[in-house]
Protein backbone atom coordinates (compact mmCIF):
# COMPACT_ATOMS: atom_id res chain seq x y z
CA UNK A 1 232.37 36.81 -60.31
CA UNK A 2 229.03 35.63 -61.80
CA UNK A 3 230.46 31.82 -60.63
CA UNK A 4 231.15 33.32 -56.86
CA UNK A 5 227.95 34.78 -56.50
CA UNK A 6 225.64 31.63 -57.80
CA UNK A 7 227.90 29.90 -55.42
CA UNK A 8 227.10 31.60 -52.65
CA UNK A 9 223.19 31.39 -53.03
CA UNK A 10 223.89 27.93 -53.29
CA UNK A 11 225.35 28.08 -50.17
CA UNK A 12 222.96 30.00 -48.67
CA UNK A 13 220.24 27.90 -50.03
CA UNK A 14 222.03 24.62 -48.53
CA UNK A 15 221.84 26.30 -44.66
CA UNK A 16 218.33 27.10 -45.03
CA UNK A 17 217.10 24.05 -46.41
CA UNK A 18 218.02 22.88 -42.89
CA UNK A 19 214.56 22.10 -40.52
CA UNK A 20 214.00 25.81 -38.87
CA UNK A 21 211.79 25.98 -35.74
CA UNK A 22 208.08 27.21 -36.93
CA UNK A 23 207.42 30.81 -37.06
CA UNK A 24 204.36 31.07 -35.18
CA UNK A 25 203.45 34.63 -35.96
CA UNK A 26 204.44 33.94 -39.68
CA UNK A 27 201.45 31.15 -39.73
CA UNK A 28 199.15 33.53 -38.03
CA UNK A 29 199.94 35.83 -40.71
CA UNK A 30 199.55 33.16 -43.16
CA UNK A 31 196.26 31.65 -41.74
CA UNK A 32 194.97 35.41 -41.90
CA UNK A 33 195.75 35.88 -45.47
CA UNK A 34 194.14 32.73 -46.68
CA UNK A 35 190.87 33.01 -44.85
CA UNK A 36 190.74 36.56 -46.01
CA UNK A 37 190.63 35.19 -49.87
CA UNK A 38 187.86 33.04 -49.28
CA UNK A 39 185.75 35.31 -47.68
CA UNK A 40 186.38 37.52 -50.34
CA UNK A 41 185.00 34.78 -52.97
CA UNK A 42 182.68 33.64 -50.26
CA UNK A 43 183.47 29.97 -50.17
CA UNK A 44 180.81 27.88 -48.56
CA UNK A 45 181.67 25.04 -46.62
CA UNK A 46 180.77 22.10 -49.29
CA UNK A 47 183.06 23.89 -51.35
CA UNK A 48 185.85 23.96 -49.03
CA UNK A 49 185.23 20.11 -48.53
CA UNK A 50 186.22 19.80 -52.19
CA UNK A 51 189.01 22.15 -51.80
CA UNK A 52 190.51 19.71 -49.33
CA UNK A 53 191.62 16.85 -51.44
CA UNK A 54 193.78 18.87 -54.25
CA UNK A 55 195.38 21.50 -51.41
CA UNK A 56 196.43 18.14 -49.86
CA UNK A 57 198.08 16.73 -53.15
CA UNK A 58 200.00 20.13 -53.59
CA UNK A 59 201.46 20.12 -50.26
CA UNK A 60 202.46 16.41 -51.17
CA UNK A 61 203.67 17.83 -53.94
CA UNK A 62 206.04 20.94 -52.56
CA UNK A 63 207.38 18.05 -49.98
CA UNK A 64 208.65 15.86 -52.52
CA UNK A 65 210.27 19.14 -54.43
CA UNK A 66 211.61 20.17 -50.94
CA UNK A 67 212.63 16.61 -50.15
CA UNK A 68 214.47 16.20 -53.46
CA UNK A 69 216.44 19.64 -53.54
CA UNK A 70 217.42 18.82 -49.87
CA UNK A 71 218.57 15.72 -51.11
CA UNK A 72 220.58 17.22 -54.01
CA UNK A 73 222.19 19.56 -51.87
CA UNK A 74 223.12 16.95 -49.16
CA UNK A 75 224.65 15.18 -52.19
CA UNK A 76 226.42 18.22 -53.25
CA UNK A 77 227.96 19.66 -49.76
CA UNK A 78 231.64 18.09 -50.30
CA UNK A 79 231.58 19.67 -53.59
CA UNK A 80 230.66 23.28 -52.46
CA UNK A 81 232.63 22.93 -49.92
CA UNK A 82 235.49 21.83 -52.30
CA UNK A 83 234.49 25.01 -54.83
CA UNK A 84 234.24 27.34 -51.97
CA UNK A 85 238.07 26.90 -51.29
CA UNK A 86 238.95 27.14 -54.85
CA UNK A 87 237.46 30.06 -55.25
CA UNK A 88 238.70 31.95 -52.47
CA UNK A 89 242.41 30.44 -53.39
CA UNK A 90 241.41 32.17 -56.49
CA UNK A 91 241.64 29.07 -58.52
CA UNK A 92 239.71 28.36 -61.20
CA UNK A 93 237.08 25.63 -61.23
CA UNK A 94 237.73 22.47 -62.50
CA UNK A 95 235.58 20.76 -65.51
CA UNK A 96 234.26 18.59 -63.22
CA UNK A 97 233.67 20.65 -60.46
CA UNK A 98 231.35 22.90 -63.35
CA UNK A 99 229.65 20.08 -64.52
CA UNK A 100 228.68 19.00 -60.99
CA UNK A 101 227.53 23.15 -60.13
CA UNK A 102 225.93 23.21 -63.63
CA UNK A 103 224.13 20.10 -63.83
CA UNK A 104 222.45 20.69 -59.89
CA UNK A 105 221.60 24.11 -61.43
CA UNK A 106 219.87 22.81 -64.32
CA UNK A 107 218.14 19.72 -61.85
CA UNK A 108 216.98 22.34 -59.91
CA UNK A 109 215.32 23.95 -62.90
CA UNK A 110 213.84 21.65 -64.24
CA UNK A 111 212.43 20.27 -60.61
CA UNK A 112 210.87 23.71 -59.94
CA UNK A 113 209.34 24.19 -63.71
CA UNK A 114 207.87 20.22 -62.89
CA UNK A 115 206.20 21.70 -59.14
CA UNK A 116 204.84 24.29 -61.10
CA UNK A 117 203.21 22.57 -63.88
CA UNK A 118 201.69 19.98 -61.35
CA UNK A 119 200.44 22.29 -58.48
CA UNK A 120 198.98 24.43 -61.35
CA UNK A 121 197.25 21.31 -62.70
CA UNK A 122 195.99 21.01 -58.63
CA UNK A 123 194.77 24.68 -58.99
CA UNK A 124 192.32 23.72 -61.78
CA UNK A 125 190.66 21.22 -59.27
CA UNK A 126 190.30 24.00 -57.01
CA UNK A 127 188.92 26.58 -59.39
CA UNK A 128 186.41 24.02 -60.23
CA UNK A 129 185.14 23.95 -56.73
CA UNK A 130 183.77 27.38 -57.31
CA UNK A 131 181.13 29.00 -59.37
CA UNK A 132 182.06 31.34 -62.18
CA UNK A 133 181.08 34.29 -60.12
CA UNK A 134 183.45 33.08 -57.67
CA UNK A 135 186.26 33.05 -60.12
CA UNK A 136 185.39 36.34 -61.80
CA UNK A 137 187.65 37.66 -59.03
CA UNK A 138 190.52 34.78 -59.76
CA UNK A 139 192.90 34.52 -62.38
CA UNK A 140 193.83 31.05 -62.56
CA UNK A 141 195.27 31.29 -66.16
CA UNK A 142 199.12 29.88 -65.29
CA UNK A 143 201.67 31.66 -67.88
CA UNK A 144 202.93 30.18 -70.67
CA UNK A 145 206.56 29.06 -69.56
CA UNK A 146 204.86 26.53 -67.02
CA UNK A 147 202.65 25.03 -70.41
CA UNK A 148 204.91 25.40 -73.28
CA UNK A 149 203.15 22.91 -75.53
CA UNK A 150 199.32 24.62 -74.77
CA UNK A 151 201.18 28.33 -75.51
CA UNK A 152 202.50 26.99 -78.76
CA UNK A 153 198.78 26.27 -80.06
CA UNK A 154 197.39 29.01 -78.63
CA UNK A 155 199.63 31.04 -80.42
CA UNK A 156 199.22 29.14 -84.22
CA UNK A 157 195.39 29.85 -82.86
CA UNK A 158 195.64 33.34 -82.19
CA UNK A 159 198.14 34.01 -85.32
CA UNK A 160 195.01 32.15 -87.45
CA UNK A 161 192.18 34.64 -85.90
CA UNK A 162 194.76 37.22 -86.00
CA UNK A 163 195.30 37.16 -90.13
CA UNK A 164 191.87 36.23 -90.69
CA UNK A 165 190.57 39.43 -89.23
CA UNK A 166 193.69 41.44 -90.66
CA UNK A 167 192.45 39.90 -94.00
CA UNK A 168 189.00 41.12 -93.18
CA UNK A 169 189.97 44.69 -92.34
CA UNK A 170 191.72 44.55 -95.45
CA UNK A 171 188.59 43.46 -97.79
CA UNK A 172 185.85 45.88 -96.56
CA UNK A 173 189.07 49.02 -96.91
CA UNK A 174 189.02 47.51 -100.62
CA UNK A 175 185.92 47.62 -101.43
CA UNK A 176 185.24 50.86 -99.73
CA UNK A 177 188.61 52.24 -101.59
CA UNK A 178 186.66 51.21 -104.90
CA UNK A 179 183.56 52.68 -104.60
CA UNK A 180 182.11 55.51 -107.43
CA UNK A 181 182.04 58.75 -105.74
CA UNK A 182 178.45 58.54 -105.42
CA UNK A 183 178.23 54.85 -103.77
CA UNK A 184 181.34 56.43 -101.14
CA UNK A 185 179.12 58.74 -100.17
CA UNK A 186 175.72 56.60 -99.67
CA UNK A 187 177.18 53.18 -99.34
CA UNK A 188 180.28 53.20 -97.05
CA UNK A 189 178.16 54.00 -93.94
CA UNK A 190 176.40 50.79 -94.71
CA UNK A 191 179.43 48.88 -95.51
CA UNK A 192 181.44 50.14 -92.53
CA UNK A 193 178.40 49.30 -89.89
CA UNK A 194 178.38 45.98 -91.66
CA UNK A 195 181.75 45.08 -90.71
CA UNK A 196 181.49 46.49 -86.96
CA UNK A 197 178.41 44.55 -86.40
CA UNK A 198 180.64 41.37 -86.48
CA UNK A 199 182.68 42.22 -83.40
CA UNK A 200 180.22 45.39 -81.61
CA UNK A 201 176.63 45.64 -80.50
CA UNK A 202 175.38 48.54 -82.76
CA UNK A 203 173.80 50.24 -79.60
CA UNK A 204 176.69 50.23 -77.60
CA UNK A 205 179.31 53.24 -77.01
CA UNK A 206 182.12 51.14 -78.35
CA UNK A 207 180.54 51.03 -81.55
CA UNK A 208 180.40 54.73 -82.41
CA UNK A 209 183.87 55.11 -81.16
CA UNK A 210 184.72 52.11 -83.99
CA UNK A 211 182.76 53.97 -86.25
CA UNK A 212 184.45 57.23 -86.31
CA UNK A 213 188.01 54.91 -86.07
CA UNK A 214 186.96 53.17 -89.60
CA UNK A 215 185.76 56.29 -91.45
CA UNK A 216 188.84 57.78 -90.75
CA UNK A 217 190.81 54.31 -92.52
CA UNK A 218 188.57 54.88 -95.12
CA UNK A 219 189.10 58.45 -95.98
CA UNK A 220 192.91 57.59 -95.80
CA UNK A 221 192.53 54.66 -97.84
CA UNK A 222 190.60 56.62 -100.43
CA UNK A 223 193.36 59.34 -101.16
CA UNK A 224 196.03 56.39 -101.58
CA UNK A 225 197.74 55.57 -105.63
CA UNK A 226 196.38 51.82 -106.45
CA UNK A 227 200.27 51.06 -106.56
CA UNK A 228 200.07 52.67 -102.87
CA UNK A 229 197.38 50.42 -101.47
CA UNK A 230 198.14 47.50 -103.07
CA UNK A 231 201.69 47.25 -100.97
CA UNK A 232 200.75 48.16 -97.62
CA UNK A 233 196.66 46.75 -97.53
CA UNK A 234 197.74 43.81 -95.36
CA UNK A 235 199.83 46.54 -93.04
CA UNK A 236 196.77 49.03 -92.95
CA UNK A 237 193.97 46.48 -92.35
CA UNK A 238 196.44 45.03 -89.41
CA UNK A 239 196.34 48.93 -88.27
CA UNK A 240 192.89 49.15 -88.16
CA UNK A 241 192.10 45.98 -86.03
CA UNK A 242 194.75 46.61 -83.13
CA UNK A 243 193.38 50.00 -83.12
CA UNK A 244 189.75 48.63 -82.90
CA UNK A 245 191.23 46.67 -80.12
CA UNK A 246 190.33 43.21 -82.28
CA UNK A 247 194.26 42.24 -82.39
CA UNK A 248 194.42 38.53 -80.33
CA UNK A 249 196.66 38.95 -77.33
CA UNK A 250 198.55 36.01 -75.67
CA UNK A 251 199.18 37.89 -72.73
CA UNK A 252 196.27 40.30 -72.01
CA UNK A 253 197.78 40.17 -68.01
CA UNK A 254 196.04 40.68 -65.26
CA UNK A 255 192.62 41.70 -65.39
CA UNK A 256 191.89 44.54 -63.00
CA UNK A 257 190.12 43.84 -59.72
CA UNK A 258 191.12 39.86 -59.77
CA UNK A 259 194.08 38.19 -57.74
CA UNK A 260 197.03 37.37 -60.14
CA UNK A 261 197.87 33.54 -60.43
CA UNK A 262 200.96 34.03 -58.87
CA UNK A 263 199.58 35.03 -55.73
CA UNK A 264 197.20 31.92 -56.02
CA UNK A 265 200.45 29.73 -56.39
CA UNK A 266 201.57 31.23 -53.39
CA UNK A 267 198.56 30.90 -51.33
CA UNK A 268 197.45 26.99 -52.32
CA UNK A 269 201.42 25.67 -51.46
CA UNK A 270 201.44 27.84 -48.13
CA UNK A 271 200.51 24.87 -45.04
CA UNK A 272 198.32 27.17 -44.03
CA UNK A 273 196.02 27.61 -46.37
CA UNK A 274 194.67 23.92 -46.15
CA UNK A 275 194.64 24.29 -42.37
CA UNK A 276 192.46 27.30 -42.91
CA UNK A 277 190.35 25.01 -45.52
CA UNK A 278 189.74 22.41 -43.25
CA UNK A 279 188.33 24.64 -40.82
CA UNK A 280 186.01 26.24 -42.93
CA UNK A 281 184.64 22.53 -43.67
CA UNK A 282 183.56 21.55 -40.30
């Protein structure tokens, strides 16, 4: 059943990949969503005169996917067709006939993952067109399955910051833990504000509210056996940075108030966006 029904969007996908006449109220639609993200960042027009040249090499790019899955699928009509029959016959496919659905499948995988990784390399040229202010409002981060080999070391990275401030966490609870009862009482104020200084500005908000987070750990820490603390320091320090919200994330996601990357992608491959571009040039 799974078989029938990958079939079918194959099918499906080898009809539309067919020239269609142009939707004319589709590109309106199109034009109008574009220009309304650049007045939204407020692109000037030398800007858009940079923006030009990489929106041109993306649409070069999507053709040549386009071109090439067209190509595959003009390559692979006898077999569909030949799969199609089986299938309703309610025969099972051959070896062959697998291998040829699989290994389009995968080709059209891997094709797609390839567009992705070079029209997000395009998107960089465009972000650089604009000022940071500009790109407050842009996410332009692509995620990690396009850039396997850049997520890999960010995430060694982020596991090294990640123990390193666990380990941290973990020495100031210590030496708190091991104060005399009359340094706990005069000192750990000290110590504790210490420590927060590293990561909060001591007049902000966030730094009382990480205050009253690590006297709390403390007190806890206190009342714990030396057997007790000694086995789970590593697991309490790590407690005390997520909730100080110190804990690297590899996907923070979208940031409120910005435009997601994927509806970048979809608006710097769309014709119309470079049409729009150009105009905004003149």
């Amino acid at each position: 059943m799974k078989r029938m029904r990958w079939l079918a969007g194959v099918l499906m996908a080898f009809v539309v990949a067919l020239p269609a006449a142009a939707d004319e109220m589709q590109d309106a639609m199109d034009r109008a969503d574009a220009l309304n993200l650049m007045l939204q960042v407020r692109v000037q027009p030398s800007q858009a005169q940079q923006m030009v040249g990489p929106l041109q090499r993306i649409q070069e790019l999507v053709k040549a996917y386009d071109d090439t899955q067209t190509n595959a699928l003009n390559r692979l009509a006898t077999s569909l067709q030949r799969a199609r029959a089986e299938l309703i016959a309610g025969e099972e496919l051959s070896a062959q006939m697998t291998a040829a659905l699989d290994g389009y499948q995968q080709q059209r995988e891997a094709g797609r993952q390839a567009l992705y990784s070079s029209v997000a390399a395009q998107m960089q040229l465009v972000a650089s067109t604009l000022t940071a202010e500009q790109n407050r409002y842009l996410d332009w981060t692509p995620p990690g399955s396009i850039r396997p080999e850049e997520l890999l070391a960010e995430r060694m990275e982020m596991q090294q910051v990640a123990m390193g401030r666990v380990q941290e966490a973990a020495r100031m609870l210590d030496a708190v833990k091991h104060l005399d009862a009359f340094n706990f009482v005069t000192a750990r104020s000290p110590m504790i504000n210490d420590y927060l200084a590293l990561y909060f500005r001591p007049d902000a908000q966030q730094f009382q509210q990480a205050y009253q987070i690590a006297i709390n750990y403390t007190s806890q820490v206190r009342m714990l056996s030396e057997q007790q603390w000694q086995a789970q320091s590593l697991d309490i320090g790590a407690g005390l940075v997520e909730e100080l919200g110190l804990m690297p994330q590899m996907d923070p996601g979208v940031q409120p108030g910005t435009v997601p990357w994927s509806q970048l992608y979809r608006v710097v491959t769309n014709p119309q966006t470079l049409v729009v571009v150009r105009g905004l040039a003149r």
